[in-house]
Protein backbone atom coordinates (compact mmCIF):
# COMPACT_ATOMS: atom_id res chain seq x y z
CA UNK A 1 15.85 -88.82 -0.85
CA UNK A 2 19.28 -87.44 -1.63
CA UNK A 3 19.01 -88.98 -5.24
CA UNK A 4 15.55 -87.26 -5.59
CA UNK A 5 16.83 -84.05 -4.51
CA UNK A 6 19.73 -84.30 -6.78
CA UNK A 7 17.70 -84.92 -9.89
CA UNK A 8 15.51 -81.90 -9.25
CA UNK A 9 18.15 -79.38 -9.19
CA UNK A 10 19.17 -79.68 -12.36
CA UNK A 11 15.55 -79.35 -13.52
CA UNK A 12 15.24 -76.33 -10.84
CA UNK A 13 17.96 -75.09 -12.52
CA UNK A 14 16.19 -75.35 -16.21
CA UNK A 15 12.69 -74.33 -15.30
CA UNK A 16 14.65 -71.21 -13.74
CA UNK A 17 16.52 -70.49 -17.07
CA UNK A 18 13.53 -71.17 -19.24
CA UNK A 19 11.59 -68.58 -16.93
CA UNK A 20 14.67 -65.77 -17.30
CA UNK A 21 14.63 -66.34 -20.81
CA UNK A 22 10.52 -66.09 -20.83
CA UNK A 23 10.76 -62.81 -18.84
CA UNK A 24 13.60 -61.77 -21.06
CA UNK A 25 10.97 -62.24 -24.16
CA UNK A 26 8.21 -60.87 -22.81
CA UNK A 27 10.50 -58.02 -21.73
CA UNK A 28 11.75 -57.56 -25.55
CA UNK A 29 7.98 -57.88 -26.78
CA UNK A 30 6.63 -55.13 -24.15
CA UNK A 31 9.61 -52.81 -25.02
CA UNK A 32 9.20 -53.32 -29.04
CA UNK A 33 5.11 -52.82 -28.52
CA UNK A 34 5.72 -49.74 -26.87
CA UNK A 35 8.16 -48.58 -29.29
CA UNK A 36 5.70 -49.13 -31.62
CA UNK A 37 2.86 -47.23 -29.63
CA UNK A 38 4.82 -44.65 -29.42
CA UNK A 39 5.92 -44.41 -33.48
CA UNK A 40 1.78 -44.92 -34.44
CA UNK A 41 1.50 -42.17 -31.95
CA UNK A 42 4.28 -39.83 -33.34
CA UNK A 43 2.58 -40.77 -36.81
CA UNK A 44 -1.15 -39.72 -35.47
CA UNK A 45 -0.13 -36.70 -34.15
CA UNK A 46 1.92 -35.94 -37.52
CA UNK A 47 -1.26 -36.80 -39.63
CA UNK A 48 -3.81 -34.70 -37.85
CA UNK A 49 -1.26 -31.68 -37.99
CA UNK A 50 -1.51 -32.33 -42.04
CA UNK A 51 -5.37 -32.31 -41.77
CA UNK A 52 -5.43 -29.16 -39.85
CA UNK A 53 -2.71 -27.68 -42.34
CA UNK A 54 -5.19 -28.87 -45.00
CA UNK A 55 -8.43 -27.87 -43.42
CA UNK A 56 -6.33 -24.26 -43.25
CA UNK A 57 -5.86 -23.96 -47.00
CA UNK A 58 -8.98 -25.47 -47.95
CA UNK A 59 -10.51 -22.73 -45.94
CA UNK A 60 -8.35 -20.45 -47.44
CA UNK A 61 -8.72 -21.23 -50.84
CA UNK A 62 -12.58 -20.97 -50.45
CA UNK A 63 -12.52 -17.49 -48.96
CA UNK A 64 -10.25 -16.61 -52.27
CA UNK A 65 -12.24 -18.40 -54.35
CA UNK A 66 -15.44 -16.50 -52.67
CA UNK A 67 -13.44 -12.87 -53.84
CA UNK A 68 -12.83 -14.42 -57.20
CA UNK A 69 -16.71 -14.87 -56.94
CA UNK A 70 -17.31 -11.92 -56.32
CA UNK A 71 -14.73 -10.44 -58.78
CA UNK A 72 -16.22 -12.14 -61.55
CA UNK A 73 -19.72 -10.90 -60.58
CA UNK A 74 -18.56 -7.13 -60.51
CA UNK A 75 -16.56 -7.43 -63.90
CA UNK A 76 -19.40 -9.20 -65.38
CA UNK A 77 -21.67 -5.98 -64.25
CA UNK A 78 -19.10 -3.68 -65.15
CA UNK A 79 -18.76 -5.07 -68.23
CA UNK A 80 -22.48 -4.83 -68.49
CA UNK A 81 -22.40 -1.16 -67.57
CA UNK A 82 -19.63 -0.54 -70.70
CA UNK A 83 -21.50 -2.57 -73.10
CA UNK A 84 -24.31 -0.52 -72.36
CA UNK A 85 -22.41 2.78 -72.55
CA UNK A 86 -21.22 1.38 -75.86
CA UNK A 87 -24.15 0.50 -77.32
CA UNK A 88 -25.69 3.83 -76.40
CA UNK A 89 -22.60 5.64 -77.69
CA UNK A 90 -23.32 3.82 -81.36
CA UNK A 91 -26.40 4.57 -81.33
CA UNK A 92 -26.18 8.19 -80.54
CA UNK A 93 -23.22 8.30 -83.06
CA UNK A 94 -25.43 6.57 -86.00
CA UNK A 95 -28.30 8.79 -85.16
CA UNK A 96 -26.21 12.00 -85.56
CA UNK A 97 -25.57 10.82 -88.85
């Protein structure tokens, strides 16, 4: 019984080193998944504050391009209006002459 009892300490002694080790592992593995959790996270949270920067100028840049609309419709109607006067101004002027 001694003899038994002798040769199972030692492999007590293994199975209790190869479970430290294990829970050492595991240990490393939860920290480095969390570490990466929290980086994907970080990276997330950076991206959506680009899409909202984005959406902002995007939003911005059709409200300018809506004045530039409109802009382009009142010169177009102003110039029009002077084409008009000019027209009517050569016409009075060649029936003067």
């Amino acid at each position: 019984m001694q003899k038994s009892m002798n040769q199972m300490i030692p492999l007590a002694n293994q199975l209790n080193g190869l479970n430290n080790k294990l829970v050492s592992q595991i240990t490393c593995e939860q920290k480095s998944h969390a570490d990466l959790n929290a980086k994907q996270l970080k990276e997330i949270e950076s991206l959506k504050s680009t899409v909202k920067s984005l959406e902002s100028i995007i939003s911005l840049m059709q409200k300018d391009s809506s004045l530039k609309d409109s802009d382009i419709i009142s010169l177009g109607t102003k110039i029009n209006e002077l084409e008009a006067e000019l027209e009517q101004a050569y016409y009075s002027n060649h029936l003067v002459d």
